[in-house]
Protein backbone atom coordinates (compact mmCIF):
# COMPACT_ATOMS: atom_id res chain seq x y z
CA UNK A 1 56.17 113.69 110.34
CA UNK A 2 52.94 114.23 112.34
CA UNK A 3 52.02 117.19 110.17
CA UNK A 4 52.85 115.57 107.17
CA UNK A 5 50.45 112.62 107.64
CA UNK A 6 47.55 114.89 108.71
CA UNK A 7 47.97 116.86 105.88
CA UNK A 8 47.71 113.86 103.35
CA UNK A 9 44.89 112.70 105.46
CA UNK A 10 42.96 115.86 105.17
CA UNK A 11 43.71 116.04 101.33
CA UNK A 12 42.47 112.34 101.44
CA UNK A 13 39.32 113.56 103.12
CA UNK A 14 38.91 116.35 101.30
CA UNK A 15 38.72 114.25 97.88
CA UNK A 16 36.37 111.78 99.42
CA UNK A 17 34.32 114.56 100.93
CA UNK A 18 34.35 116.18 96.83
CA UNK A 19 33.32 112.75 95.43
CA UNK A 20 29.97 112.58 98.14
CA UNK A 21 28.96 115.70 96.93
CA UNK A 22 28.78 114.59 93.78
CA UNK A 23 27.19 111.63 94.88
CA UNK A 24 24.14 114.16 96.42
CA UNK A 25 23.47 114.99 92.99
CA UNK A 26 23.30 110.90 91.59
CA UNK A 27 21.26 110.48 94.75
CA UNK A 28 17.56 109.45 93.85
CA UNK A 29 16.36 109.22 97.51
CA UNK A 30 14.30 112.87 98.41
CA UNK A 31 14.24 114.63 101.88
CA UNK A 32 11.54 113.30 103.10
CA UNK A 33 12.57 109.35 102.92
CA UNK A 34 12.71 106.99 105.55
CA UNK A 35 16.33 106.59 106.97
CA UNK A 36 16.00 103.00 106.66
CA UNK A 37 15.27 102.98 102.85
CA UNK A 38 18.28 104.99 102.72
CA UNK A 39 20.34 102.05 104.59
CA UNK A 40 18.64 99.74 102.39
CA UNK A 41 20.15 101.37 99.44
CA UNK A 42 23.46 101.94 100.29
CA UNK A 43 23.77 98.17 101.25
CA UNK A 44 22.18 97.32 97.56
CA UNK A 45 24.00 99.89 95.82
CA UNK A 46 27.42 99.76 93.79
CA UNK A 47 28.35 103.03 92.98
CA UNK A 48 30.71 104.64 94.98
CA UNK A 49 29.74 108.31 94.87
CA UNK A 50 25.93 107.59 95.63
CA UNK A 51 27.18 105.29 98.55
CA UNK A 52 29.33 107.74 100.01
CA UNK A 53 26.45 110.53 99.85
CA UNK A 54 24.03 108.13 100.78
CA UNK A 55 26.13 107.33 104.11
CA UNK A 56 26.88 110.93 104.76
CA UNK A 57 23.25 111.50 104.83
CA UNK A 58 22.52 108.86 107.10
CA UNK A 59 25.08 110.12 109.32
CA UNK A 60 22.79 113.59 109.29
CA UNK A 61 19.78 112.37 110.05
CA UNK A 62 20.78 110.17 112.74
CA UNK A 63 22.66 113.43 114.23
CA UNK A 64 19.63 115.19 114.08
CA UNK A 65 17.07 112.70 115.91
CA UNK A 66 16.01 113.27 119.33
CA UNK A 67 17.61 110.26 122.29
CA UNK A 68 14.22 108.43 122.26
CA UNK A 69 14.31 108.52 118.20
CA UNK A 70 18.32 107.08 118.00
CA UNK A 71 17.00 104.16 120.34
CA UNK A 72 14.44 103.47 118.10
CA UNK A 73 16.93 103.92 115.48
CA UNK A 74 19.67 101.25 117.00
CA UNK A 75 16.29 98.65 117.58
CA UNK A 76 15.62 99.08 113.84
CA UNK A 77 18.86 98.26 112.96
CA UNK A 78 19.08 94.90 115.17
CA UNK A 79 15.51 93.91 113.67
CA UNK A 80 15.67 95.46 110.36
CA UNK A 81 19.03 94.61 109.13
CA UNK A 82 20.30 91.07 111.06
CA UNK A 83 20.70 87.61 109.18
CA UNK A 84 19.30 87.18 106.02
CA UNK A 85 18.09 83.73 107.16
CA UNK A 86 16.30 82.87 103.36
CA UNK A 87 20.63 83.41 102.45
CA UNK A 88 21.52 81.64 105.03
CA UNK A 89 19.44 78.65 104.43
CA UNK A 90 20.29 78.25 100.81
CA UNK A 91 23.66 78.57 101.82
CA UNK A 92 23.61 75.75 104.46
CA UNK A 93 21.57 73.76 101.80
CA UNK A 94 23.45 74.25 99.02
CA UNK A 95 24.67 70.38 97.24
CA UNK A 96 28.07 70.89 98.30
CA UNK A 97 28.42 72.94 101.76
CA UNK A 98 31.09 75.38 102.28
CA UNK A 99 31.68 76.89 105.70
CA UNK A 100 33.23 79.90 104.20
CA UNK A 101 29.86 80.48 102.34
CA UNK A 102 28.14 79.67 105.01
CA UNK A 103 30.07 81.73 107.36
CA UNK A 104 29.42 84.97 104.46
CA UNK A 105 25.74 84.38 104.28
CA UNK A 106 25.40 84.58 107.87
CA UNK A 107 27.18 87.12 109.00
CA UNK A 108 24.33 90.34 109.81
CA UNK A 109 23.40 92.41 107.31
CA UNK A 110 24.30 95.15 110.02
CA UNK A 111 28.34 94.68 109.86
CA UNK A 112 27.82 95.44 106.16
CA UNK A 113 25.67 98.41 106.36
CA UNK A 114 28.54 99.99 109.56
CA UNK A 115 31.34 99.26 107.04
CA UNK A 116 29.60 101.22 104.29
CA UNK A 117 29.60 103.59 106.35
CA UNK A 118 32.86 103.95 107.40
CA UNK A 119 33.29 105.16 104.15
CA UNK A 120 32.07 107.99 104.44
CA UNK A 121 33.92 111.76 105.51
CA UNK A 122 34.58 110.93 108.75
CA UNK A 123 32.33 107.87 109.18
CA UNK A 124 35.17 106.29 111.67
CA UNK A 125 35.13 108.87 114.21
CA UNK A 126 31.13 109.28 113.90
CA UNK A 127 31.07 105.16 114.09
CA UNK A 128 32.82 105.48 116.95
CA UNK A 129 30.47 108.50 118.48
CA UNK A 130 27.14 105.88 117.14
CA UNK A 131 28.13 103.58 119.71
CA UNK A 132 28.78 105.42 122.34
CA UNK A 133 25.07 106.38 122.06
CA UNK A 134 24.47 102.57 121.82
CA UNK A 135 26.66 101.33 124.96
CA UNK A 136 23.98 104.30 126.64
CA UNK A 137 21.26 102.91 126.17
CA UNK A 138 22.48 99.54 126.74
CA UNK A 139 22.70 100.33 130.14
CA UNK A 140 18.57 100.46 129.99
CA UNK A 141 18.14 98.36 127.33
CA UNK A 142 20.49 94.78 127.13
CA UNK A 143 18.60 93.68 123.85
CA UNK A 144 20.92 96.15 121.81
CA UNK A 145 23.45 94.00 122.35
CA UNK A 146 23.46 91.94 119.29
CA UNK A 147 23.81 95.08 117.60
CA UNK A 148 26.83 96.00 119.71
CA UNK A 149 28.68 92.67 118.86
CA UNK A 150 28.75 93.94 115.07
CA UNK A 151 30.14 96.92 116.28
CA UNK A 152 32.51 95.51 118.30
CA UNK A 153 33.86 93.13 115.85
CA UNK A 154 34.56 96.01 112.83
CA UNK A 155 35.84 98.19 115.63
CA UNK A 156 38.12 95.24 117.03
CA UNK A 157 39.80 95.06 113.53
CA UNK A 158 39.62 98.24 112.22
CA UNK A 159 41.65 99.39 116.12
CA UNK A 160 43.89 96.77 115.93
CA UNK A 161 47.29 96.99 116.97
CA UNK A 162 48.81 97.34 113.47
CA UNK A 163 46.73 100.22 113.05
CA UNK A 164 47.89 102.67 115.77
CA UNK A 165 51.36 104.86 116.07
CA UNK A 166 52.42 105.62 119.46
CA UNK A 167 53.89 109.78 119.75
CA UNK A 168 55.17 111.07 122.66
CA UNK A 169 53.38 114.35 124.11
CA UNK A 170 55.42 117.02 125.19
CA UNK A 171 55.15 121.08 125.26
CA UNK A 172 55.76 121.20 121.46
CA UNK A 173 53.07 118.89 120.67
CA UNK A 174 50.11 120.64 119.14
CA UNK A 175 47.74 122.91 120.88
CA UNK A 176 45.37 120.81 119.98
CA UNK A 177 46.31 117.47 120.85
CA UNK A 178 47.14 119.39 124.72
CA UNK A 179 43.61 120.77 125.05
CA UNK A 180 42.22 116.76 125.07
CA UNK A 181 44.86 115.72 126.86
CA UNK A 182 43.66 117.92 129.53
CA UNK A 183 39.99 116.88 128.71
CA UNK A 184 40.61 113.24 128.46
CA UNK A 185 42.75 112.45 132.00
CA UNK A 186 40.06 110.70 133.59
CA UNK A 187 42.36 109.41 137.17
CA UNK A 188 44.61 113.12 138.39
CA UNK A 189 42.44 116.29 136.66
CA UNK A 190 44.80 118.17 135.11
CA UNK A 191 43.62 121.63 136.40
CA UNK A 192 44.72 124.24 133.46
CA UNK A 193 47.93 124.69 131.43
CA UNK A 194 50.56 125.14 134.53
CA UNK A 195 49.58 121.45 136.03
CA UNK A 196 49.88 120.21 132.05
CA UNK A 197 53.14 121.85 131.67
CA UNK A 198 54.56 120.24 134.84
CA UNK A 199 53.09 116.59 133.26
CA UNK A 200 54.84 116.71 129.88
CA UNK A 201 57.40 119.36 130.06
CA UNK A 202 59.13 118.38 133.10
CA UNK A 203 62.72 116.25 132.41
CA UNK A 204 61.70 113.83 134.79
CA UNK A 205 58.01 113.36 133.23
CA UNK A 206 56.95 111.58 130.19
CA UNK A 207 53.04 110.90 128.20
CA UNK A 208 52.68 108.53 125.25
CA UNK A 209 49.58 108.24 123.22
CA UNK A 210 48.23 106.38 120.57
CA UNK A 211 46.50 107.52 117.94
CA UNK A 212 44.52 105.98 114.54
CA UNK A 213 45.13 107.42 111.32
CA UNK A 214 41.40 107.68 110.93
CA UNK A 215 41.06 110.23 113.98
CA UNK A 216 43.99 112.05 113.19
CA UNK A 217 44.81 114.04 116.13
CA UNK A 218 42.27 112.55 118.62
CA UNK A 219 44.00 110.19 120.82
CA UNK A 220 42.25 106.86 121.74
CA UNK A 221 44.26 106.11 125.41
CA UNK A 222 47.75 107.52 127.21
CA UNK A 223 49.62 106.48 129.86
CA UNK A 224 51.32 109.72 132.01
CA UNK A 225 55.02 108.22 133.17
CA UNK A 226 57.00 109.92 136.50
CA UNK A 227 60.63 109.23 135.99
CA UNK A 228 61.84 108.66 140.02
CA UNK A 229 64.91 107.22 141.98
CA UNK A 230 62.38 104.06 143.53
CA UNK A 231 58.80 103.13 143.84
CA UNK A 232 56.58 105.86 145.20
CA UNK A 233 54.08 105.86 147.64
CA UNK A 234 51.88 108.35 147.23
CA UNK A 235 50.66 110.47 144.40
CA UNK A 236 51.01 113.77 146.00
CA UNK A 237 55.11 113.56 145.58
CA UNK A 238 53.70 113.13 142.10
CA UNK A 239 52.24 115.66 141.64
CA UNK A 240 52.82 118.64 143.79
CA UNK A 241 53.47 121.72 142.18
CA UNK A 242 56.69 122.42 144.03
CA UNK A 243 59.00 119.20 143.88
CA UNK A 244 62.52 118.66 143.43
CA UNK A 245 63.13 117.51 139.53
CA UNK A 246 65.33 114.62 138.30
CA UNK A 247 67.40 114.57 135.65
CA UNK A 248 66.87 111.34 133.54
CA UNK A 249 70.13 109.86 134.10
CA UNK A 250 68.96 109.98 138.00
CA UNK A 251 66.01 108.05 137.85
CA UNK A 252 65.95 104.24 138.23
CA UNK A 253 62.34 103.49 138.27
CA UNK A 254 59.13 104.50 135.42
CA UNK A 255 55.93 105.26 137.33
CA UNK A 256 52.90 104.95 135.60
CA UNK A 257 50.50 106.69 137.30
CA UNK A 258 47.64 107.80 134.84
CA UNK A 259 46.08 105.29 132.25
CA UNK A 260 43.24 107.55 130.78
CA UNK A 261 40.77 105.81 127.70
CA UNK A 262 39.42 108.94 125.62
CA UNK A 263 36.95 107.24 123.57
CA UNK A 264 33.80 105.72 125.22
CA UNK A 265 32.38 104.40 122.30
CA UNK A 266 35.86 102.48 121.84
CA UNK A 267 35.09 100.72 125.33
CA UNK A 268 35.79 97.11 125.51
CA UNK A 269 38.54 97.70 122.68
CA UNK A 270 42.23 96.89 124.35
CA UNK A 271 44.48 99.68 123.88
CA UNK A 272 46.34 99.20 127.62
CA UNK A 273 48.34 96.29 127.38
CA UNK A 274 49.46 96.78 124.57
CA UNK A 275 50.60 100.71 125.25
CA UNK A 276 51.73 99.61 128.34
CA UNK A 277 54.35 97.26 126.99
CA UNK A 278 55.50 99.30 124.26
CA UNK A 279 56.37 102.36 126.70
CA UNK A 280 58.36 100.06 128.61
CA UNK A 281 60.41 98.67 125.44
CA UNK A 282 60.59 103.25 124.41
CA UNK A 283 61.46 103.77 127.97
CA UNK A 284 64.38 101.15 127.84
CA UNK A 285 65.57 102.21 124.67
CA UNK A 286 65.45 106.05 126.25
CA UNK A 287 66.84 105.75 129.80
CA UNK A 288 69.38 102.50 129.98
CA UNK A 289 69.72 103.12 133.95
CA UNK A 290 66.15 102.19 134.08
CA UNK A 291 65.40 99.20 136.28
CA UNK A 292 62.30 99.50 137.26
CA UNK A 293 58.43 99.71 135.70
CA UNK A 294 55.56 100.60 138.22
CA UNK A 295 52.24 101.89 138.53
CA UNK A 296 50.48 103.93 141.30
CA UNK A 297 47.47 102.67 140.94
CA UNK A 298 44.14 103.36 142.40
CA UNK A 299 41.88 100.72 144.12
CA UNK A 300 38.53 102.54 142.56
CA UNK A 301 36.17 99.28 143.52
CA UNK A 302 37.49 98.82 146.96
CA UNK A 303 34.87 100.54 149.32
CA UNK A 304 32.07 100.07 147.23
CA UNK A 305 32.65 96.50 148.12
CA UNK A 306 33.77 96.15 151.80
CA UNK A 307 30.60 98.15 152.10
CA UNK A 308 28.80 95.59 150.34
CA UNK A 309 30.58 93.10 152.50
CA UNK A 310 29.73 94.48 155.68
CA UNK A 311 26.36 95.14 154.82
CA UNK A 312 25.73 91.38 154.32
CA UNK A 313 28.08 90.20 157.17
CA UNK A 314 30.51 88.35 154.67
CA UNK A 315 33.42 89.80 156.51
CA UNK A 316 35.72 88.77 159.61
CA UNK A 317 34.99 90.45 162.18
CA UNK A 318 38.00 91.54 162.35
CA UNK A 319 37.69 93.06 158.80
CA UNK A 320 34.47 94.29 159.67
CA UNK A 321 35.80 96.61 162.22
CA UNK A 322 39.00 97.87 159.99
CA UNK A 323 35.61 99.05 157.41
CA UNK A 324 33.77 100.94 160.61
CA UNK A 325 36.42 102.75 161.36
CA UNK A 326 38.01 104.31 157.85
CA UNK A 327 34.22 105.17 157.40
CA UNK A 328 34.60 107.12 160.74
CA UNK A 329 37.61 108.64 159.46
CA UNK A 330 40.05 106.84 161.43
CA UNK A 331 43.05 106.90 159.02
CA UNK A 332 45.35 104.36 161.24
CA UNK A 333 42.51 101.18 160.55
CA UNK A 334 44.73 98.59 158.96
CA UNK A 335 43.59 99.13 155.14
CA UNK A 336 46.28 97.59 154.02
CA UNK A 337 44.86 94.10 155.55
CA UNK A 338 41.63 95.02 154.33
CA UNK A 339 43.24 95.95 150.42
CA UNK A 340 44.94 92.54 150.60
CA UNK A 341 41.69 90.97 151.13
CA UNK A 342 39.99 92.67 148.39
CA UNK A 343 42.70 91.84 145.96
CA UNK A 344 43.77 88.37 146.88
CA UNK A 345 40.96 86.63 148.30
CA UNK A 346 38.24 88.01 146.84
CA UNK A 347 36.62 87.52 143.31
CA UNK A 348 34.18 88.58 140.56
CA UNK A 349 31.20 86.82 139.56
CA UNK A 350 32.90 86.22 136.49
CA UNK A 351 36.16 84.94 137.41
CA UNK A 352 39.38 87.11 138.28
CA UNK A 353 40.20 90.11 139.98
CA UNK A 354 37.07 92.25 142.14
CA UNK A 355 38.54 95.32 141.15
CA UNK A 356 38.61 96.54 137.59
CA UNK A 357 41.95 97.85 137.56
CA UNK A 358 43.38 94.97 139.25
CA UNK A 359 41.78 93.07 136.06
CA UNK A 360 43.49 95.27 133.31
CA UNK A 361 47.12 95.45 134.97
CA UNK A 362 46.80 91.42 135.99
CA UNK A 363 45.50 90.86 132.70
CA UNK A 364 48.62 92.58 131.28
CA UNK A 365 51.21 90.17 133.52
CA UNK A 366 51.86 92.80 136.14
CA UNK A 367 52.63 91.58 139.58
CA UNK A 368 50.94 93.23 142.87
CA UNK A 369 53.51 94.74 144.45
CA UNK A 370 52.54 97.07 147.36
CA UNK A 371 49.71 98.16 148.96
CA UNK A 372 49.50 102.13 150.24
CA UNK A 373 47.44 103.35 152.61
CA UNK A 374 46.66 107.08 152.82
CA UNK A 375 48.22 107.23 149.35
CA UNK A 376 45.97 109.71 147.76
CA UNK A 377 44.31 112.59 149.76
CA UNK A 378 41.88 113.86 147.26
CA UNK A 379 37.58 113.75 147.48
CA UNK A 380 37.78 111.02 144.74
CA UNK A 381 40.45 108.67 145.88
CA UNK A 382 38.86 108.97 149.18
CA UNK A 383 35.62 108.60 147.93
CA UNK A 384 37.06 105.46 146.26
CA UNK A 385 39.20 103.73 148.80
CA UNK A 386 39.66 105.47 151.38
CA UNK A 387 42.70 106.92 149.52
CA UNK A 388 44.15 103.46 149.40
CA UNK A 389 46.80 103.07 146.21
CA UNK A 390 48.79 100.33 144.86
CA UNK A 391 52.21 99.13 142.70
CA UNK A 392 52.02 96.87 140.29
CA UNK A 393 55.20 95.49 139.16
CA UNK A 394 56.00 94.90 134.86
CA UNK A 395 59.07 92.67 135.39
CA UNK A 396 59.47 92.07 131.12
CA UNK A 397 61.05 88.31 132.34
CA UNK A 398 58.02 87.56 134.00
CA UNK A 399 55.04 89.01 132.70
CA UNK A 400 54.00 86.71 129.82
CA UNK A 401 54.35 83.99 132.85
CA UNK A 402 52.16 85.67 134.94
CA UNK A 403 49.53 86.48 132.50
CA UNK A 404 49.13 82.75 131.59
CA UNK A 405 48.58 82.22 135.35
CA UNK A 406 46.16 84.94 135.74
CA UNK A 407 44.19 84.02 132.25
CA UNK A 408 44.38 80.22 132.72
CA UNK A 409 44.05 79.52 136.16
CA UNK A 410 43.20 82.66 137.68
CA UNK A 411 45.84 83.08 140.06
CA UNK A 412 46.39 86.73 141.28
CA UNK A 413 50.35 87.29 141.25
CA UNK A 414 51.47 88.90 144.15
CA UNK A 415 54.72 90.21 146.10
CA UNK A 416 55.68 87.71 149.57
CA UNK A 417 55.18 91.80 150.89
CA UNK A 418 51.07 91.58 149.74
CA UNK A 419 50.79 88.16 150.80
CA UNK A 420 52.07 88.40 154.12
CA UNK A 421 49.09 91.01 154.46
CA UNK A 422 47.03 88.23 154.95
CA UNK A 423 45.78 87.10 158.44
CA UNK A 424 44.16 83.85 159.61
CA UNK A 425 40.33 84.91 159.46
């Protein structure tokens, strides 16, 4: 079925890709013209084959201009092409006022010009390429972000849930797909073909992507699943090379231990919860003796911020000292008092959760359920916590609870097991 829908995709592309080219030929713009006069007629323009040529163009020059010309580029935009406030104005004066007009005039002239276009050959996935230039400079530059808000409203529709079709990876799936599967896993490298093989081939292993028509065979997030008898604690009997295998019917517990986004200029887009949940509801359908849904989680924020701590004496002492000595190496300091800490008592400036992935999996009505020290040996999860890894716990009767608790009131959900990790300071 896969096949079949790329193929009428690519004939689909393929026609619109005909009908630009034609467009070229209607176009009355010359080489030499500003790439803003071009934007400014494809926003006043009407036919179809001059728009799409005039995006496709567009989409050319702005490939071709140097870093310090596309931030120039995304300023012009945000200047150039935000509210029409004369529109606006007449709108909000008119005799009788209608929010809905009002709403239309004021909306940037920006969102128009992206969703022209997305018309174009391609235009979603080079969209979605534009802003990861954007969300760059961004990082130098905050004043872009106006700009980034129109993006990240079309984006937020056009990536909707109703949009995407979950497939299930395994050693059949395309070569293609494989090779950025490998590129994409962004928590456990997948280190050639073997390691891949072992992640999607095995019987006791499972990955689930999703994917938008409009990137055909580029997936936007997966989730790697470990089919076990109970809740692991470590990610080396994960993945080691040599391991004994399950059968299905054996396992009673789904491990989820690699959540990998592919896109960065989808960022701030949710994909997780919502893959998340529907593996669960695929997994249940799959394996009835399943009883159990789990992550092995990493705690990536964790000694960036009992560093912090330390260095501005906001810890216990007693804390203090469990920080000197993993940074000495000493792999017996209680990190699992420390972890509790960081994940129960501590917060963000904004609200919630200090650590980032304690904010998606929370945010998705997971429950903390264990903390592991010594969990993951590698340079990065050392690096990152002191090779500190966690469970968190998608009990389907509870997690819509829990999420209300977590999004309302803020409270982090934990296991008695977490909680009793906590020590009078």
């Amino acid at each position: 079925m896969d096949t079949a829908m790329n193929r009428a995709s690519g004939i689909l592309n393929d026609l619109i890709g005909r009908v630009a080219d034609t467009g070229r030929g209607l176009m009355k713009s010359a080489p030499q013209d500003d790439i803003f006069d071009i934007c400014e007629a494809l926003l006043s323009g009407k036919g179809e084959a001059t728009g799409l040529a005039q995006a496709r163009v567009i989409f050319d020059r702005y490939a071709a201009l140097s870093a310090e010309k596309k931030q120039v580029f995304f300023a012009t935009l945000r200047d150039r092409f935000g509210v029409d406030r004369a529109k606006t104005e007449a709108a909000y004066n008119a005799q009788e006022l209608s929010l809905r007009a009002l709403h239309a005039a004021s909306e940037p002239r920006s969102q128009e010009l992206i969703r022209r276009l997305n018309r174009a050959p391609g235009g979603t996935l080079k969209l979605v390429a534009m802003r990861q230039d954007l969300l760059a400079f961004m990082d130098k530059d905050a004043s872009l972000k106006p700009l980034d808000d129109d993006f990240r409203h079309l984006f937020s529709s056009w990536f909707n849930r109703g949009f995407l079709e979950l497939r299930s990876i395994d050693w059949n799936t395309s070569a293609a797909v494989l090779e950025k599967i490998i590129r994409y896993e962004a928590v456990h490298e997948i280190s050639g073909w073997s390691d891949l093989r072992r992640r999607v081939a095995a019987p006791d292993r499972r990955l689930y992507a999703f994917f938008h028509p409009a990137l055909l065979d580029d997936p936007l997030i997966f989730v790697e699943v470990a089919l076990t008898p109970s809740i692991p604690g470590n990610i080396d009997d994960i993945l080691a090379s040599e391991r004994k295998m399950l059968t299905p019917d054996q396992a009673l517990t789904a491990v989820f231990y690699s959540i990998s986004n592919c896109q960065d200029g989808l960022r701030g887009i949710s994909f997780g919860n919502f893959l998340i949940k529907q593996v669960v509801e695929e997994l249940r359908r799959d394996f009835g003796k399943l009883t159990t849904f789990v992550t092995l989680s990493p705690v990536p924020g964790l000694r960036k911020w009992a560093l912090a701590q330390v260095a501005d004496k906001a810890l216990p002492e007693r804390l203090a000292k469990i920080v000197e000595q993993a940074e000495a190496g000493n792999t017996t300091a209680d990190l699992a008092e420390l972890t509790a800490h960081y994940m129960l008592v501590a917060r963000s400036a904004r609200g919630g959760a200090t650590d980032p992935v304690a904010r998606f999996h929370l945010g998705n009505g997971a429950r903390l359920e264990r903390i592991h020290p010594n969990a993951d040996k590698s340079e990065r999860g050392q690096a990152a916590s002191w090779g500190v890894m966690v469970n968190y716990l998608y009990d389907l009767a509870t997690i819509e609870r829990n999420h209300e608790a977590y999004s309302t009131a803020d409270d982090i959900i934990a296991s008695t097991q977490v909680r009793r990790l906590l020590k009078t300071r």
